[in-house]
N, C-alpha and C. Protein backbone atom coordinates (compact mmCIF):
# COMPACT_ATOMS: atom_id res chain seq x y z
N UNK A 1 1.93 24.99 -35.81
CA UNK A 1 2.92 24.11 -35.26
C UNK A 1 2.26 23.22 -34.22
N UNK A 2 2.53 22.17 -34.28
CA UNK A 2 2.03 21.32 -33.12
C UNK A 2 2.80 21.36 -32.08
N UNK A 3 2.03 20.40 -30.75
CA UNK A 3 2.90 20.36 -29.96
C UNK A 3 3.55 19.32 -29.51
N UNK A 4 4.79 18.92 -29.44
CA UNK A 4 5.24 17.78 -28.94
C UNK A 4 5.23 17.75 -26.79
N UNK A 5 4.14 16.60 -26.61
CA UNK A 5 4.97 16.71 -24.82
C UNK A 5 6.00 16.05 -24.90
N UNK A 6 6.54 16.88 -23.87
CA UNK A 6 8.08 16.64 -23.03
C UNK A 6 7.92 15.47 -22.31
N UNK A 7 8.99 14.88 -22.63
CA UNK A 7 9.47 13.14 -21.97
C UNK A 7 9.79 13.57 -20.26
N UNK A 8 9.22 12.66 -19.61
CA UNK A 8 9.37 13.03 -18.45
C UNK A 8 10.84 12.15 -17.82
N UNK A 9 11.74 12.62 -16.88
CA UNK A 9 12.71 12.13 -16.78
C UNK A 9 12.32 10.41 -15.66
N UNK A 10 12.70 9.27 -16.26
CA UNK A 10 12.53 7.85 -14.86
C UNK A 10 13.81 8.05 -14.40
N UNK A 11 13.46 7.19 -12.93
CA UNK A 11 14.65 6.88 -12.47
C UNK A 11 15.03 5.90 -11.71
N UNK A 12 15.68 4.84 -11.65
CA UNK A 12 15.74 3.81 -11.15
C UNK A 12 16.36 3.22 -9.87
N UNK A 13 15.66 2.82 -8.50
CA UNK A 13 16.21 2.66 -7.40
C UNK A 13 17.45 1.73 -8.16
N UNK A 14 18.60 2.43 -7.01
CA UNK A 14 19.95 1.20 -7.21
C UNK A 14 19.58 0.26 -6.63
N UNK A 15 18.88 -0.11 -5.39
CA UNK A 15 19.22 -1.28 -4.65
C UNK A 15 17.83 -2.12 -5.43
N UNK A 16 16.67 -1.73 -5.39
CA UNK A 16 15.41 -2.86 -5.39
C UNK A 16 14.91 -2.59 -7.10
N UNK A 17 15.76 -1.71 -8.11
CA UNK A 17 15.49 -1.54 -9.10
C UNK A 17 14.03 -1.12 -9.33
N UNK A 18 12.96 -0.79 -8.60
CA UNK A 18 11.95 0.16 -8.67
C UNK A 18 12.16 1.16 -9.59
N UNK A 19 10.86 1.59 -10.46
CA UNK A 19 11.00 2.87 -11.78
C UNK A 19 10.16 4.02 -11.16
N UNK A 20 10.66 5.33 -11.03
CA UNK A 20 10.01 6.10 -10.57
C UNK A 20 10.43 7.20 -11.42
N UNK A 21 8.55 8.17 -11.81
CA UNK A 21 8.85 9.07 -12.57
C UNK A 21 9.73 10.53 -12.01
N UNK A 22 10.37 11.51 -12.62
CA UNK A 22 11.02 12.50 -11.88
C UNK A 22 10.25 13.61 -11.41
N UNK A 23 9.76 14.09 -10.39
CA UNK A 23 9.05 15.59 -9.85
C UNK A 23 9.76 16.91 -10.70
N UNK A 24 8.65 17.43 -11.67
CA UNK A 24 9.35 18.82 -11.69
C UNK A 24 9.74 19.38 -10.94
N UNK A 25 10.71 20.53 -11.32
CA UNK A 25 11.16 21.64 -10.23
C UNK A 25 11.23 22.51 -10.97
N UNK A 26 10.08 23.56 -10.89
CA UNK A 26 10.07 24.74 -12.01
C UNK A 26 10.95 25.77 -11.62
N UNK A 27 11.65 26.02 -12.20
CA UNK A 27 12.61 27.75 -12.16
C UNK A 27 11.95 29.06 -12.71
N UNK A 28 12.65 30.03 -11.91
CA UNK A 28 12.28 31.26 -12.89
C UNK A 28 12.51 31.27 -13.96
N UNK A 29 11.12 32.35 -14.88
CA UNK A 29 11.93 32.05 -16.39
C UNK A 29 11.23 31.00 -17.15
N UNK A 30 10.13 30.28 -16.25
CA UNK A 30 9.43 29.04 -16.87
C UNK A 30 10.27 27.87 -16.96
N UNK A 31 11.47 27.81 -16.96
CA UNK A 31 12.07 26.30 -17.04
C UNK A 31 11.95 25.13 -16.10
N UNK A 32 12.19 24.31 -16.45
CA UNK A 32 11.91 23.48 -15.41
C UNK A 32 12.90 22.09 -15.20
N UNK A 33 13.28 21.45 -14.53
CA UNK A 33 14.42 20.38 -14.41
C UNK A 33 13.17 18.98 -13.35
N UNK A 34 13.79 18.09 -13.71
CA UNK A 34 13.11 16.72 -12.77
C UNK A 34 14.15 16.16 -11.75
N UNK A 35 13.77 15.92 -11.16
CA UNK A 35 14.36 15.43 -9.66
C UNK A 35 13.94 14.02 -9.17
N UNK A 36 14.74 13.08 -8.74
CA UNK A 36 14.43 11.75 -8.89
C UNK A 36 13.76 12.37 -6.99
N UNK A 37 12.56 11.15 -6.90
CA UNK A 37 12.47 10.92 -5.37
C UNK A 37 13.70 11.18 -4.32
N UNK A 38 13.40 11.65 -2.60
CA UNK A 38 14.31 11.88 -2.09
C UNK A 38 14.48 10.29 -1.35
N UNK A 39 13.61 9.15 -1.45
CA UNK A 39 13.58 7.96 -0.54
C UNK A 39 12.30 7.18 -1.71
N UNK A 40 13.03 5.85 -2.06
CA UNK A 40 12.47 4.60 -2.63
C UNK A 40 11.11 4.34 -1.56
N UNK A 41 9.93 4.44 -2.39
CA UNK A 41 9.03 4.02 -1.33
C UNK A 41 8.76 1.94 -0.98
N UNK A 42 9.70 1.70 -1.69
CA UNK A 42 9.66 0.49 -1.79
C UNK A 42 10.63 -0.23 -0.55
N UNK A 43 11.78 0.15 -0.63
CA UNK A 43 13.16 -0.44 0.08
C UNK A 43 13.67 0.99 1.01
N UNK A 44 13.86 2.17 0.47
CA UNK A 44 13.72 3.30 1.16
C UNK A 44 15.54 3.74 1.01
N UNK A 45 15.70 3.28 -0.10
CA UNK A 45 16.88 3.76 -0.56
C UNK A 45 17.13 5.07 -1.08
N UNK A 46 17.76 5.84 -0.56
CA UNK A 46 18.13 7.18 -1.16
C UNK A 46 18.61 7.45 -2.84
N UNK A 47 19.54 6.52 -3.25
CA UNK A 47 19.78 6.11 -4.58
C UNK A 47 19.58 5.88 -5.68
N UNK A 48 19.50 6.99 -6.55
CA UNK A 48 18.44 6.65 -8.03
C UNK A 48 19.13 6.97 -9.03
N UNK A 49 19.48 6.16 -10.34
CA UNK A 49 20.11 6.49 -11.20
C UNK A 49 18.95 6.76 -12.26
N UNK A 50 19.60 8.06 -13.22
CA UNK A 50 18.52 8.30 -14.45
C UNK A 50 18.43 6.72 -15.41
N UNK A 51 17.29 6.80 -15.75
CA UNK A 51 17.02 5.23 -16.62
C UNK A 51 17.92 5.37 -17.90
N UNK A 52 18.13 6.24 -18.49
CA UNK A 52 18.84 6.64 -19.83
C UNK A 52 20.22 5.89 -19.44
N UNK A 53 21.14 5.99 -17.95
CA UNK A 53 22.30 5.79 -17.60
C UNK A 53 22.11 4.31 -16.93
N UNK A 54 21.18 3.61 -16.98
CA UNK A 54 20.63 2.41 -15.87
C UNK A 54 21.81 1.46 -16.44
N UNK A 55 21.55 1.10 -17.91
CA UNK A 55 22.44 0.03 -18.16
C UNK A 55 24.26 -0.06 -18.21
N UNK A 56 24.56 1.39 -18.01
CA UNK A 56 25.80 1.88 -18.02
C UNK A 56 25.88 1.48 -16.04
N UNK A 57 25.37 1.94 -16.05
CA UNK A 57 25.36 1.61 -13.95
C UNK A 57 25.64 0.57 -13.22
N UNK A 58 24.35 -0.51 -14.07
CA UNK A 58 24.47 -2.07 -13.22
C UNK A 58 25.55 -2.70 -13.72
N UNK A 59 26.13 -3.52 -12.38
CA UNK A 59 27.07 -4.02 -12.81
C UNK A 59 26.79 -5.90 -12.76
């Protein structure tokens, strides 16, 4: 069986639209979930929508 890698989760500042990839956060059990940045290093916005939901977002 091969292996496929796992898509890593983006996420997109609301205010300055910056793309930033998501930080794992491994759990017990081996699983693991992504976590957008806690602060835009760009504008320094707290605010990040997943890119999958970006075009549903902007208005």
């Amino acid at each position: 069986m091969s292996h496929v890698p796992e898509t890593v989760k983006q996420y997109v500042c609301a205010d300055c639209h910056a793309v930033y990839a998501g930080t794992p956060i491994h759990h017990d059990g081996g699983s693991h979930t992504f976590e957008p940045p806690t602060a835009c290093s760009v504008c320094e916005s707290g605010e990040f929508v997943e890119l999958s939901a970006w075009i549903h977002h902007h208005e």
